[in-house]
Each structure stands twice: as C-alpha cells, then as structure tokens.
Protein backbone atom coordinates (compact mmCIF):
# COMPACT_ATOMS: atom_id res chain seq x y z
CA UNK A 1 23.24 -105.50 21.33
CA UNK A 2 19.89 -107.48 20.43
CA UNK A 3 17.09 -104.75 20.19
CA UNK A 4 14.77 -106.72 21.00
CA UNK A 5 15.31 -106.86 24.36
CA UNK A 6 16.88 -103.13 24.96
CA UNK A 7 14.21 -100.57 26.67
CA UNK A 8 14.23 -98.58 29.70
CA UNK A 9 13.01 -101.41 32.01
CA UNK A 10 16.15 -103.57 31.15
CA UNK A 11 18.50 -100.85 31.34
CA UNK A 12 17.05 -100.07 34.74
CA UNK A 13 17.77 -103.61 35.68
CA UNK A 14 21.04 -103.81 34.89
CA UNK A 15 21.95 -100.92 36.33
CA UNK A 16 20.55 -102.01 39.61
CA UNK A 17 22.75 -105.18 38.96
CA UNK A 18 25.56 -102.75 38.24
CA UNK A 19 25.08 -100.72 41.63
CA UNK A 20 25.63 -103.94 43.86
CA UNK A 21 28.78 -103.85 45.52
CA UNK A 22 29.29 -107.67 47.51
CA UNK A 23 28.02 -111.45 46.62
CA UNK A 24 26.12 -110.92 49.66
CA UNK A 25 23.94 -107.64 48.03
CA UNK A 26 23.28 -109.89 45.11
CA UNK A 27 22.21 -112.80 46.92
CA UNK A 28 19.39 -110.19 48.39
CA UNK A 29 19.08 -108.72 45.35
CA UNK A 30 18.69 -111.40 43.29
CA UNK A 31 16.52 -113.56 46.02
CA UNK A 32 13.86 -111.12 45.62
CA UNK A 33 13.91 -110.31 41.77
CA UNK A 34 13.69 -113.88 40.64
CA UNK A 35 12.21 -117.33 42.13
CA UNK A 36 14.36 -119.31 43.38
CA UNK A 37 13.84 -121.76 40.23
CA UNK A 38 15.11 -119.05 38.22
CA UNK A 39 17.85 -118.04 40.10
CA UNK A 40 19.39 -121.91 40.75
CA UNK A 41 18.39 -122.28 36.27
CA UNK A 42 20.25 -119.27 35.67
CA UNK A 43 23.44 -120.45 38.05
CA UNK A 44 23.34 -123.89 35.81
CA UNK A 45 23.47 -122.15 32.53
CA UNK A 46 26.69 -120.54 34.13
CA UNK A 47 27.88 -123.68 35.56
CA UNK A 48 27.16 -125.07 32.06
CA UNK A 49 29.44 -122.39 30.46
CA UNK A 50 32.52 -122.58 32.79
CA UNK A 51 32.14 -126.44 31.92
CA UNK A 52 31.87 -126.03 28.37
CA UNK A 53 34.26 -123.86 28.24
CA UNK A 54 37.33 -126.14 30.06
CA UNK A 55 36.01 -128.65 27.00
CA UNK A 56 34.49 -130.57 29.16
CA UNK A 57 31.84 -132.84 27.13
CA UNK A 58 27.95 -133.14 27.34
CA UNK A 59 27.75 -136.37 29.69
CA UNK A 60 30.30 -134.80 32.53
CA UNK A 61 28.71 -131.29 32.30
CA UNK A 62 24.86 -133.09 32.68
CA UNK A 63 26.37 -135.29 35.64
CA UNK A 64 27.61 -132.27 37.45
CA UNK A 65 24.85 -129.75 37.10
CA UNK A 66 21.68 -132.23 36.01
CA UNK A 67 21.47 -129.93 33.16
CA UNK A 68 19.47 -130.92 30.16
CA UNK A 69 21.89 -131.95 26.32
CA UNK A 70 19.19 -129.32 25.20
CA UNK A 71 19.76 -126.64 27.74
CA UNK A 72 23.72 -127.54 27.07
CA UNK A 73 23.19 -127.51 23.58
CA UNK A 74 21.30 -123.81 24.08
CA UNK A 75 24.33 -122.50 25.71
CA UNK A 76 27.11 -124.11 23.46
CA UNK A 77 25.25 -122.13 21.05
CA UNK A 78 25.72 -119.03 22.79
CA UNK A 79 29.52 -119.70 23.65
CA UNK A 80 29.91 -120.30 20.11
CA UNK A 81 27.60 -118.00 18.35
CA UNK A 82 26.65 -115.58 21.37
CA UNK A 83 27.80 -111.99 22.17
CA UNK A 84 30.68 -113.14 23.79
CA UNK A 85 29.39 -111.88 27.06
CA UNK A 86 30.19 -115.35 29.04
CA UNK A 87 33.94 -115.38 27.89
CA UNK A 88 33.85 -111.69 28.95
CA UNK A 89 32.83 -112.63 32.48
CA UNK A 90 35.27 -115.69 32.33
CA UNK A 91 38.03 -113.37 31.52
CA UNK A 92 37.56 -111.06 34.80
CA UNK A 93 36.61 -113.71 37.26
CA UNK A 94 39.04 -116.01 36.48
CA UNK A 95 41.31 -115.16 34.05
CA UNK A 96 39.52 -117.22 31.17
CA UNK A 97 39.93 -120.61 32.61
CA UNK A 98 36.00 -121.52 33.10
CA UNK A 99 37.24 -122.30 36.56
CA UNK A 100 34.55 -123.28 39.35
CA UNK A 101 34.30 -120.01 41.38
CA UNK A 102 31.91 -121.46 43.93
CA UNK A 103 34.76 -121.24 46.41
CA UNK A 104 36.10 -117.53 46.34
CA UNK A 105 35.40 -115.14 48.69
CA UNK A 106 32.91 -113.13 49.56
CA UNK A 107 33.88 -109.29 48.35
C-alpha cells in the first residue's frame, strides 16, 4: 500500500465506493464526486488496461480510446510494475481476459 496516499479521507472514499451496490449507484456516485473529464480519463486508463492487457499494441489501443503513447506508456507501467490492482479487477470481472465489459449488465 503506497503511504503516501493512505489517510482517513481516502479510506472514507473507498469505502463509500465499497458500499455501492449497482452500476447505476456508481454512475450517481461517481457523476457527482468527479467531473465528467475525470470520470471519462479515468474509464480510458481502464480501457487502456483491458487493451494492454489482451497484448494489444500502442497504435490499436490509441485508435480505440484516443489515449495518449504517454498516458499508455503511464499505465503499461502500472500493469507491469503496479500493485497488481488492475489484473485483480480483470480477474473478477472477467475472468482475466481484459475483455471489453461495456456490454454486461446492469447488477
């Protein structure tokens, strides 16, 4: 865990994160923490991952999602190098394939 960012205030957020229940609570959750800017930067950088993640290379993955080679670059990093908190989440929402999950249900 990086201590610079654990306090109080971030462990309130995420467990107000944690306490949503349906896409449709974090999509009013969310809509109100963060501009929308943020929000649609932080979707890319998961878009980015998924990508990444099937192997897909740099020029597909900046067609697709606009995404900068630096902002690609940033998260290869983190895939690589990171926490391993995105190959967590790929592992639960769809069973480590980096699929798309745009289309799945609401739930």
């Amino acid at each position: 865990m990086n201590k610079r960012i654990k306090s109080e205030a971030v462990d309130y957020l995420f467990d107000a994160i944690l306490s949503l229940r349906t896409r449709e609570e974090c999509y009013r959750f969310f809509e109100d923490l963060c501009t929308v800017n943020e929000l649609l930067s932080l979707s890319q950088r998961c878009d980015v991952a998924a990508m990444l993640n099937r192997k897909c290379t740099y020029v597909e993955i900046a067609e697709k999602t606009g995404a900068s080679t630096a902002t690609i670059s940033r998260v290869n990093r983190s895939l690589h190098y990171g926490n391993d908190g995105y190959e967590l989440v790929f592992s639960r929402i769809d069973g480590n394939t980096g699929e798309d999950t745009t289309q799945q249900k609401d739930g």
